[in-house]
Protein backbone atom coordinates (compact mmCIF):
# COMPACT_ATOMS: atom_id res chain seq x y z
CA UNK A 1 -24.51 1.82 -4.46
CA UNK A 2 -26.80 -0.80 -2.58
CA UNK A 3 -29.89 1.49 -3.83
CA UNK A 4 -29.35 2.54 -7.54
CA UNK A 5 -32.37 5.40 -7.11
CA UNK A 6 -29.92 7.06 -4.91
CA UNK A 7 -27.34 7.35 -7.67
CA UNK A 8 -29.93 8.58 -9.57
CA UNK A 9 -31.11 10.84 -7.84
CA UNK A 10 -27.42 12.53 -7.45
CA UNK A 11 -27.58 14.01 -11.07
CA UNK A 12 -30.97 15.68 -10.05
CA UNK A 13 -29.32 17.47 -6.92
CA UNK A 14 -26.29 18.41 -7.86
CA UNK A 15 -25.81 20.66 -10.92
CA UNK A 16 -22.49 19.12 -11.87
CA UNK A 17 -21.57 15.72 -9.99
CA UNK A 18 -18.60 13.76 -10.32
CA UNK A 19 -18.63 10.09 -8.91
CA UNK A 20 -15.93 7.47 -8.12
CA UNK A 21 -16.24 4.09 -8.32
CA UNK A 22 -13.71 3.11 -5.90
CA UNK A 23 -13.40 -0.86 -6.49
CA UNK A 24 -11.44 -3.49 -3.87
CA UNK A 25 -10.57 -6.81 -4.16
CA UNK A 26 -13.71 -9.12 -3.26
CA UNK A 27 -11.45 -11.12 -1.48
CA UNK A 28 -10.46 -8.37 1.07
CA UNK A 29 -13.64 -6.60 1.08
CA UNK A 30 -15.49 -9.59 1.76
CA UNK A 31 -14.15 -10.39 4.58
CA UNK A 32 -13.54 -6.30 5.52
CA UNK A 33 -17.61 -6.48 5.83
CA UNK A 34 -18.22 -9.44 7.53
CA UNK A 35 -15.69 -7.79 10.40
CA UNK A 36 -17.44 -4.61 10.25
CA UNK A 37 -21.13 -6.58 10.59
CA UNK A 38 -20.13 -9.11 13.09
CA UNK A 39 -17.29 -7.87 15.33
CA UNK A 40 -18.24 -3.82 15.22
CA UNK A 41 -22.24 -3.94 14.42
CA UNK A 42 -22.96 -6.80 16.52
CA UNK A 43 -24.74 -8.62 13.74
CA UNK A 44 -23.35 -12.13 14.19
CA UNK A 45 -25.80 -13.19 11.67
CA UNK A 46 -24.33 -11.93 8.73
CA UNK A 47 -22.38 -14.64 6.20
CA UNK A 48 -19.91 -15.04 3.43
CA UNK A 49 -22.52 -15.11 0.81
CA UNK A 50 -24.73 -12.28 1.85
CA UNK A 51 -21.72 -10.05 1.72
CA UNK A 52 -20.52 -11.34 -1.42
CA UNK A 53 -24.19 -10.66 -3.24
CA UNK A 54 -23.83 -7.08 -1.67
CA UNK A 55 -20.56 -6.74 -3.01
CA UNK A 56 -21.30 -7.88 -6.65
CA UNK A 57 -24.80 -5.74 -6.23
CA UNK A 58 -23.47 -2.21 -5.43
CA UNK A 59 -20.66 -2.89 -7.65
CA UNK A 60 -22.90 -4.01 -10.77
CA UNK A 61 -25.41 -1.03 -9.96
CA UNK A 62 -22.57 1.52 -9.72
CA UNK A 63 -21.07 -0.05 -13.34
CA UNK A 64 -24.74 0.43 -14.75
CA UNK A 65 -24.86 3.35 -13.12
CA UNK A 66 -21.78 5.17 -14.60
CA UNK A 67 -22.68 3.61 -18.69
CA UNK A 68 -24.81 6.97 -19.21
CA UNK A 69 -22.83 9.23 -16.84
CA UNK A 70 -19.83 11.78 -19.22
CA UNK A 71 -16.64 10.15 -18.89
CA UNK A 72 -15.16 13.46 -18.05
CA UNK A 73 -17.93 13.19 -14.79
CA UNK A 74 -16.59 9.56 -13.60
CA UNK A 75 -13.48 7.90 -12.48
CA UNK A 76 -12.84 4.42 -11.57
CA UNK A 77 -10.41 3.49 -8.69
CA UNK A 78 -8.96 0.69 -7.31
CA UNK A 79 -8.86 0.47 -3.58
CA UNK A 80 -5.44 -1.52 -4.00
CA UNK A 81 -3.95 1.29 -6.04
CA UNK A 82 -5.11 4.25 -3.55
CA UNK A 83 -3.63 2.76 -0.50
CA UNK A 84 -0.45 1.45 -2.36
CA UNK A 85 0.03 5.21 -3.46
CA UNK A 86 -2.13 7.87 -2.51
CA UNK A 87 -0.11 10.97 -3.60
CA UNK A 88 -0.51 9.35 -7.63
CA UNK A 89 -4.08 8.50 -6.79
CA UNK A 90 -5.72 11.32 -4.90
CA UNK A 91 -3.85 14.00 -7.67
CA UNK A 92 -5.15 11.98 -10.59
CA UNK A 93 -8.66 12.57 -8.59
CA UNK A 94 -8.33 16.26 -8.12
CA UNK A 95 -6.70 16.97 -11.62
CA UNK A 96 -8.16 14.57 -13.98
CA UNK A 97 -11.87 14.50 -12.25
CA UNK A 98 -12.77 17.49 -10.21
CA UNK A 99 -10.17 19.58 -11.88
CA UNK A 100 -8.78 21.35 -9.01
CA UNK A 101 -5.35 22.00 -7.34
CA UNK A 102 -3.65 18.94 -5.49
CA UNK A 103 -2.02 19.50 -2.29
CA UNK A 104 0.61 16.95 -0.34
CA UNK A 105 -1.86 16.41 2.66
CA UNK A 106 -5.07 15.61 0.19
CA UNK A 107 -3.13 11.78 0.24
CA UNK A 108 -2.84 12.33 3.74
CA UNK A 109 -5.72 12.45 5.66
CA UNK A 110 -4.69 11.04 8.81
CA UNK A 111 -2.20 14.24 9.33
CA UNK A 112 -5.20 16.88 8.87
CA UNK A 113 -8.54 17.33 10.12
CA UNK A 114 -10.32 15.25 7.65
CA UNK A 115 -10.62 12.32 9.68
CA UNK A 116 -11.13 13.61 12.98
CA UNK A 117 -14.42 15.45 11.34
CA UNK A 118 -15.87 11.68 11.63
CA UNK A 119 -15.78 11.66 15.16
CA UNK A 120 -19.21 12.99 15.46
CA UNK A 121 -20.58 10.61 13.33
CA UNK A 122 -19.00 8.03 15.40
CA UNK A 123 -22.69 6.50 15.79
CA UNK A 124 -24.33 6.96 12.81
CA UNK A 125 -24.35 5.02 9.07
CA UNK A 126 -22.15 7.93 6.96
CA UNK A 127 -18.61 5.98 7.31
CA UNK A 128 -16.74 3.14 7.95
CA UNK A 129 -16.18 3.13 11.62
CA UNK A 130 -12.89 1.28 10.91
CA UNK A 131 -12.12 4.39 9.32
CA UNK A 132 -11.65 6.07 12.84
CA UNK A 133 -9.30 3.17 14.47
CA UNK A 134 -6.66 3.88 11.91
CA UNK A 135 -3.68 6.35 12.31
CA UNK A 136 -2.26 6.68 8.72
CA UNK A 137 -3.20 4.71 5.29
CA UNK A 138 -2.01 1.40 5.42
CA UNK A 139 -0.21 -0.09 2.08
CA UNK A 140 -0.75 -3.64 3.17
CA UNK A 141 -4.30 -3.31 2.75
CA UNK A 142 -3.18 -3.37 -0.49
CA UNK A 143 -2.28 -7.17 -0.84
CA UNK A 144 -4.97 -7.96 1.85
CA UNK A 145 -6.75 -9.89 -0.67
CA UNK A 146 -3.94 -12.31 -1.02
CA UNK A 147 -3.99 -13.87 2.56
CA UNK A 148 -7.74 -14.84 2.84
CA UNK A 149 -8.83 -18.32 3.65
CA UNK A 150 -12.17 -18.93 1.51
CA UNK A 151 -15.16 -20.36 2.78
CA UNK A 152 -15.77 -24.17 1.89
């Protein structure tokens, strides 16, 4: 979402693609990125604001984005919601967007091979490392937002 062309270029590839615009809290996912830059990419560098503008960015480019894509190709989600209940979440994904069956472990990905098929990408840029420390989606991610100090 950091590089609108990329979205773009999606509807060219694909024949029929369906997109999520999976939304969190600023006030978790700043501070989610700052972890993930400073403490797990080693870039102590990285500040409040800068991930704050690259929040708002993707998030502006993926709303701009989405205004010309069919509403029956696009569904909006909010992080809170998904990892507060995934079972409601992931089957209003699979029947309301991609319009296929939902199964029990689809809201479960810690329990199937989903997640371990990261592991090889352990070193590269295609997922949230954090993804891999986790054992099971946590609910409390959910209220996350609620417990950060902002920066003065």
């Amino acid at each position: 979402a950091g590089h609108p062309m990329i979205m773009q270029r999606s509807l060219e590839i694909f024949a029929a693609p369906r997109f999520i615009h999976l939304i969190r809290n600023p006030y978790a996912a700043i501070p989610s990125a700052l972890q993930l830059h400073r403490d797990i990419l080693g870039i102590l560098s990285t500040q409040w604001a800068a991930c704050e503008q690259a929040w708002h960015d993707s998030n502006l480019n993926t709303r701009d984005f989405l205004i010309d894509v069919e509403p029956s190709a696009k569904l909006t989600i909010k992080f809170e919601d998904l990892v507060r209940d995934p079972d409601t979440i992931t089957r209003r994904i699979c029947e309301e967007l991609l319009d296929i069956v939902w199964l029990p472990d689809m809201a479960q990905p810690y329990t199937t091979s989903s997640v371990n098929s990261f592991t090889a990408a352990r070193n590269f840029a295609t997922t949230d490392p954090k993804l891999l420390r986790r054992r099971s989606i946590d609910p409390t991610l959910a209220d996350k937002w609620r417990e950060v100090i902002l920066p003065e």
